[in-house]
PDB file of N, CA and C in Angstrom:
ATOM      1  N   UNK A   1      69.280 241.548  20.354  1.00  0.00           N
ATOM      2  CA  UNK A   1      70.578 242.123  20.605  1.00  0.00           C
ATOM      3  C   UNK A   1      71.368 242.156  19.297  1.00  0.00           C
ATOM      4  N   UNK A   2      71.978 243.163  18.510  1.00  0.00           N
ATOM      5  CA  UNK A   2      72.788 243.274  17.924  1.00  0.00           C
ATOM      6  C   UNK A   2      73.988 242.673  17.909  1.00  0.00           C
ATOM      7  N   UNK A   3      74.866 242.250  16.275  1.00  0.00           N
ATOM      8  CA  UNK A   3      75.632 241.187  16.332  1.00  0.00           C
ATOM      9  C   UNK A   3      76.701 242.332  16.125  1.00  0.00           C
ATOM     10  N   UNK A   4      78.529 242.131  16.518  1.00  0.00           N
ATOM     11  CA  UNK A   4      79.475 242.906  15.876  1.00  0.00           C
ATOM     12  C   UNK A   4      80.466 241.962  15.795  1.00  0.00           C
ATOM     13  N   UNK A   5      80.979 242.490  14.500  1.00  0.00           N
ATOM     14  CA  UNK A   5      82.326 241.994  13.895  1.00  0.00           C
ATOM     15  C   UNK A   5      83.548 242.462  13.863  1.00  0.00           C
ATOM     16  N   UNK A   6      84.727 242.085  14.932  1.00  0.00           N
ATOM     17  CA  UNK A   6      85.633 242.388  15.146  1.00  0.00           C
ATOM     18  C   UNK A   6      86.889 241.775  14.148  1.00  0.00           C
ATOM     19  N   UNK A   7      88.032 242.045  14.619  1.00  0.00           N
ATOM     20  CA  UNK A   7      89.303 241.675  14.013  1.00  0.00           C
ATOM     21  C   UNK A   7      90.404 242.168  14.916  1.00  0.00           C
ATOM     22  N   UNK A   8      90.955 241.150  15.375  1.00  0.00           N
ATOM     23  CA  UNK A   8      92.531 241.426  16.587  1.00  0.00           C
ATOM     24  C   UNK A   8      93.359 242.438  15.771  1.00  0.00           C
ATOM     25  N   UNK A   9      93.851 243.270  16.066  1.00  0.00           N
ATOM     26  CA  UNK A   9      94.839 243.966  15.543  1.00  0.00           C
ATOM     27  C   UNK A   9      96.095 243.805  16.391  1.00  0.00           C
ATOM     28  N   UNK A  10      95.956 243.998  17.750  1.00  0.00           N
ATOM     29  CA  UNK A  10      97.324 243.646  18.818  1.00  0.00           C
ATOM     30  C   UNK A  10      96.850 243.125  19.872  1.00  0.00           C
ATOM     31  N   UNK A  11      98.320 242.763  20.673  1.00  0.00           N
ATOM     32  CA  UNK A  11      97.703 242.464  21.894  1.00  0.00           C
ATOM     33  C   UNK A  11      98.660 242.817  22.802  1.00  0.00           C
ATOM     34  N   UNK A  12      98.690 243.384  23.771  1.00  0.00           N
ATOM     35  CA  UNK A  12      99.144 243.708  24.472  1.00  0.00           C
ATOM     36  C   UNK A  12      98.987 243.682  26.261  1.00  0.00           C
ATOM     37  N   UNK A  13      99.666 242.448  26.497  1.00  0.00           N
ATOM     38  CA  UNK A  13      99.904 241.987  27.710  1.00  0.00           C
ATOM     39  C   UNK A  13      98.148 241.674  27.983  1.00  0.00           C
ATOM     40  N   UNK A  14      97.968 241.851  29.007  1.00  0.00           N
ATOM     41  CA  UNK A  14      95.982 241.623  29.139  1.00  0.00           C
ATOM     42  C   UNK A  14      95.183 242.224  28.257  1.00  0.00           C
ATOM     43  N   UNK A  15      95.659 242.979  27.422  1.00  0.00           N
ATOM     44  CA  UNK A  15      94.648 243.334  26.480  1.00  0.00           C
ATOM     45  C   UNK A  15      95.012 243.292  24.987  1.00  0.00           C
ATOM     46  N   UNK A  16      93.387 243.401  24.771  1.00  0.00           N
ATOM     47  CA  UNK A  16      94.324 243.479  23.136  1.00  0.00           C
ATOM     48  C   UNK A  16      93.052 244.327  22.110  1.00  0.00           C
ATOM     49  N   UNK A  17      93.648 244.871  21.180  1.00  0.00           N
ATOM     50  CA  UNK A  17      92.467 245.875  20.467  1.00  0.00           C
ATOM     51  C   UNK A  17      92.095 245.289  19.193  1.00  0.00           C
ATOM     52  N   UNK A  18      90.662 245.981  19.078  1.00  0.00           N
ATOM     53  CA  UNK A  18      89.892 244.867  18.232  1.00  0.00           C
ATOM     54  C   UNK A  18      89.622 246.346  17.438  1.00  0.00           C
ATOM     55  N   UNK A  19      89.062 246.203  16.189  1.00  0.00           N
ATOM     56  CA  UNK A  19      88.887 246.805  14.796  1.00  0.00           C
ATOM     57  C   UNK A  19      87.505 246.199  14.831  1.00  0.00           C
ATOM     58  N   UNK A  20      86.415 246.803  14.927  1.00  0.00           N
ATOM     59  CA  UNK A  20      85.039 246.383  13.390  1.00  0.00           C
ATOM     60  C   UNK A  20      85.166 246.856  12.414  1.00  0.00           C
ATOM     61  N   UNK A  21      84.709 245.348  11.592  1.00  0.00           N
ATOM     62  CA  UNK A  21      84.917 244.834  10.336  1.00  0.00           C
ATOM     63  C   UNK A  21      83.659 244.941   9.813  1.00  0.00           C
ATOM     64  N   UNK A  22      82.110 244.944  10.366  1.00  0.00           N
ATOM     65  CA  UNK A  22      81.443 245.333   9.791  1.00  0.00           C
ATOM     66  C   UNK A  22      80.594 246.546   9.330  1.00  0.00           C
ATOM     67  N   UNK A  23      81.634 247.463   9.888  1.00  0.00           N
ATOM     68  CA  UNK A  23      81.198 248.981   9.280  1.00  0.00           C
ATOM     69  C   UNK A  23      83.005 249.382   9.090  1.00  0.00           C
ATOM     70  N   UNK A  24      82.494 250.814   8.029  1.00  0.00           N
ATOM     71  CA  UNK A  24      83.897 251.397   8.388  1.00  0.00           C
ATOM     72  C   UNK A  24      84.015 251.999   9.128  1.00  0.00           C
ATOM     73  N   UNK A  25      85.092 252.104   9.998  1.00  0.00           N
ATOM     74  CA  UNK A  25      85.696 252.180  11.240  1.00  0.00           C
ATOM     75  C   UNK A  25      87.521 252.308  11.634  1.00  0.00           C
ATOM     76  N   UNK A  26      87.738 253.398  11.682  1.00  0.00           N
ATOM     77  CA  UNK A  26      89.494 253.508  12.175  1.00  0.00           C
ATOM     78  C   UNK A  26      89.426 253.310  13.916  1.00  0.00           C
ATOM     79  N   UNK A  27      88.299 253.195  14.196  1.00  0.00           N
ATOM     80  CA  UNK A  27      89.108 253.389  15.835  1.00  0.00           C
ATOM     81  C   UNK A  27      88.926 251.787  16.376  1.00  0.00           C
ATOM     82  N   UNK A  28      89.665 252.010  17.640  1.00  0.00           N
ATOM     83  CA  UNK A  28      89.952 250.495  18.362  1.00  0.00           C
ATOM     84  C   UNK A  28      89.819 250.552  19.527  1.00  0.00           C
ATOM     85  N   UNK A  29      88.902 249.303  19.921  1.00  0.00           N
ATOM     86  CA  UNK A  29      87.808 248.936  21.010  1.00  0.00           C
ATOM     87  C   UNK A  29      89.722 248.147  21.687  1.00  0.00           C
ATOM     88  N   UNK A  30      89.827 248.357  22.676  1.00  0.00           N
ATOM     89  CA  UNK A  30      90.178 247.698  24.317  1.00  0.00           C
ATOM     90  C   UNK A  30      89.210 246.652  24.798  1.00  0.00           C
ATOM     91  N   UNK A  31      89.859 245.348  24.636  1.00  0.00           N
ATOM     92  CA  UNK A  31      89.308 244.545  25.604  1.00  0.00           C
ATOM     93  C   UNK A  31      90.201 244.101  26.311  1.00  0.00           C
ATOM     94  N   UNK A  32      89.578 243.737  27.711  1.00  0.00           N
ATOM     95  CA  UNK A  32      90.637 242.505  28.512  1.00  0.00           C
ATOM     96  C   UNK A  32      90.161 241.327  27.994  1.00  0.00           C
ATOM     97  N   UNK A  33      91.803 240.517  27.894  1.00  0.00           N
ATOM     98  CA  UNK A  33      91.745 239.505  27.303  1.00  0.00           C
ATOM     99  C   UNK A  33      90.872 238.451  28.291  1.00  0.00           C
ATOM    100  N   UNK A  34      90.796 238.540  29.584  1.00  0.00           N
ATOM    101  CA  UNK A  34      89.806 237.185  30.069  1.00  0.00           C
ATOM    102  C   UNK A  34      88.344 237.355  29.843  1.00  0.00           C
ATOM    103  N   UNK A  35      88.059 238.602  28.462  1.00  0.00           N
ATOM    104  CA  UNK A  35      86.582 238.305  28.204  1.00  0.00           C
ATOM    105  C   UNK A  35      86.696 237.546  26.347  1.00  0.00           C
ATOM    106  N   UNK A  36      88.156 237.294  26.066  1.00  0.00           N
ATOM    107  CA  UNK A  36      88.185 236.938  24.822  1.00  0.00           C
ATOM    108  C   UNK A  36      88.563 235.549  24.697  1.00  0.00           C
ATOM    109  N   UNK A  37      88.636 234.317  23.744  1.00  0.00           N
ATOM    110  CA  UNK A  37      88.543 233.195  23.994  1.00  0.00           C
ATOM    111  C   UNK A  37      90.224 232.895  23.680  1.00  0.00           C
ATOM    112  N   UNK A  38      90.534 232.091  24.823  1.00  0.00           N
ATOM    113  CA  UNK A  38      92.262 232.207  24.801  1.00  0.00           C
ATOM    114  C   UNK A  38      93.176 232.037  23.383  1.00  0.00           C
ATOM    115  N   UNK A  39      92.106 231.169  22.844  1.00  0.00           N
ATOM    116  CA  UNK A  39      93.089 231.121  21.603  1.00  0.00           C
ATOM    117  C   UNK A  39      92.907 231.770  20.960  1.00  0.00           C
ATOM    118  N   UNK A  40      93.309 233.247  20.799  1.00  0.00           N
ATOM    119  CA  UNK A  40      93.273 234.520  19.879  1.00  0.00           C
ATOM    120  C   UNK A  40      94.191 234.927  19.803  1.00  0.00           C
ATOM    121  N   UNK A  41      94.705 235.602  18.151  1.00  0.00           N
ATOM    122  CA  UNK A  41      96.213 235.841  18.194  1.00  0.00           C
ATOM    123  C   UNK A  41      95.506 237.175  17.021  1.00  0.00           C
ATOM    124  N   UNK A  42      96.672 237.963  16.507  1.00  0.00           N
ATOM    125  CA  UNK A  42      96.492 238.916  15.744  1.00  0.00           C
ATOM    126  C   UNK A  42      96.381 238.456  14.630  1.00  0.00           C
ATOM    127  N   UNK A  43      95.052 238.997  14.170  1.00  0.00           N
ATOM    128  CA  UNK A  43      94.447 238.859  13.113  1.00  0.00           C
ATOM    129  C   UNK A  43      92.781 237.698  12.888  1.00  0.00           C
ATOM    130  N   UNK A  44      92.788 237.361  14.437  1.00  0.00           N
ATOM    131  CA  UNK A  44      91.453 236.742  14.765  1.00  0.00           C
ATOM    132  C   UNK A  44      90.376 237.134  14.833  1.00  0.00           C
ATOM    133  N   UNK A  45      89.589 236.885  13.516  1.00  0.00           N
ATOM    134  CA  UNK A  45      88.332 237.276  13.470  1.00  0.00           C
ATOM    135  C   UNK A  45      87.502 236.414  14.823  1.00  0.00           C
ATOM    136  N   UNK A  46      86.391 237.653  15.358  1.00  0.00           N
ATOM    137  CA  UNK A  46      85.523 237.736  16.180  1.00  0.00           C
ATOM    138  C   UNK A  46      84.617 238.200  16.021  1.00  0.00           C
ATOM    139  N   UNK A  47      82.818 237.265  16.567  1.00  0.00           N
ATOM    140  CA  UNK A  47      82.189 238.050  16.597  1.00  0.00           C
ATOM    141  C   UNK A  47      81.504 238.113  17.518  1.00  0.00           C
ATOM    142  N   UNK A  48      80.640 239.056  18.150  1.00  0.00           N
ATOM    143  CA  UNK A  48      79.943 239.514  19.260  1.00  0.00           C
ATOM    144  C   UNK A  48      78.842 239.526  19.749  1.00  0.00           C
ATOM    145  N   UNK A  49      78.477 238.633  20.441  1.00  0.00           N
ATOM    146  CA  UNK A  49      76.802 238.591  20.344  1.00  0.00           C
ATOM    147  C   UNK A  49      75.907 238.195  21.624  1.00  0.00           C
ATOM    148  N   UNK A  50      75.375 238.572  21.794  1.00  0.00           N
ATOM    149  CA  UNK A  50      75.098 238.520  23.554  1.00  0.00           C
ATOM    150  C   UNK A  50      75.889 238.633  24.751  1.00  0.00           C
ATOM    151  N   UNK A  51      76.731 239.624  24.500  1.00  0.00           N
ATOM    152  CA  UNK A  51      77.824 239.805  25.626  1.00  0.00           C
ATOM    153  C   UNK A  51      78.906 238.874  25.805  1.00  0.00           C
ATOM    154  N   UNK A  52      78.929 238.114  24.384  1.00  0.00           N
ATOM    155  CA  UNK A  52      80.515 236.870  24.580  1.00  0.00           C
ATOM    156  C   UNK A  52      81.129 237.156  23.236  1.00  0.00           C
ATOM    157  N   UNK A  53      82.458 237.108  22.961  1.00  0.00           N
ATOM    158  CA  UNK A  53      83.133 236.898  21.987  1.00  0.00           C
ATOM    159  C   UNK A  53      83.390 235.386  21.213  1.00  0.00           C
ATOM    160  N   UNK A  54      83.317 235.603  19.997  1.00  0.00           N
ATOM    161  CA  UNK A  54      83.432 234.150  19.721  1.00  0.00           C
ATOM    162  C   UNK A  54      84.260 234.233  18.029  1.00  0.00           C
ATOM    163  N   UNK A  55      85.202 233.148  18.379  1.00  0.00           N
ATOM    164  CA  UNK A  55      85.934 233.161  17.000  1.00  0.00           C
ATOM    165  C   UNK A  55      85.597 232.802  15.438  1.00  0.00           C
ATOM    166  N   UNK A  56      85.447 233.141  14.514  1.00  0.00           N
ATOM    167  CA  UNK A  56      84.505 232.961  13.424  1.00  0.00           C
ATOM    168  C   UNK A  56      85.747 232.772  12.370  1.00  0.00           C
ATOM    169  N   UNK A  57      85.219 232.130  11.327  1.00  0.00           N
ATOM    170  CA  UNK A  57      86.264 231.884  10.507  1.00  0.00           C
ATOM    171  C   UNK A  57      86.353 232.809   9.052  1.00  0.00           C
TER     172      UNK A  57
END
């Protein structure tokens, strides 16, 4: 399974939009926040990997 590298840009009420960081990329992925790990704020790197999000430093 392929790995991806996100980055919080906002959040907005249950959701919040994520940026990949490991290609270039202007557009922004929608997630609901109860698939992201609560403590995420803008500018939280994430990465993606078997269907879970996980915070990376």
């Amino acid at each position: 399974m392929e790995t991806f590298m996100y980055e919080v840009v906002s959040i907005d009420g249950d959701y919040a939009n994520l940026k990949r960081t490991d290609i270039e990329s202007d557009e922004l992925k929608l997630v609901a926040r109860a698939l992201l790990p609560p403590e995420i704020s803008e500018g939280t790197r994430l990465k993606y990997e078997w269907l879970q999000y996980e915070i990376v430093q």
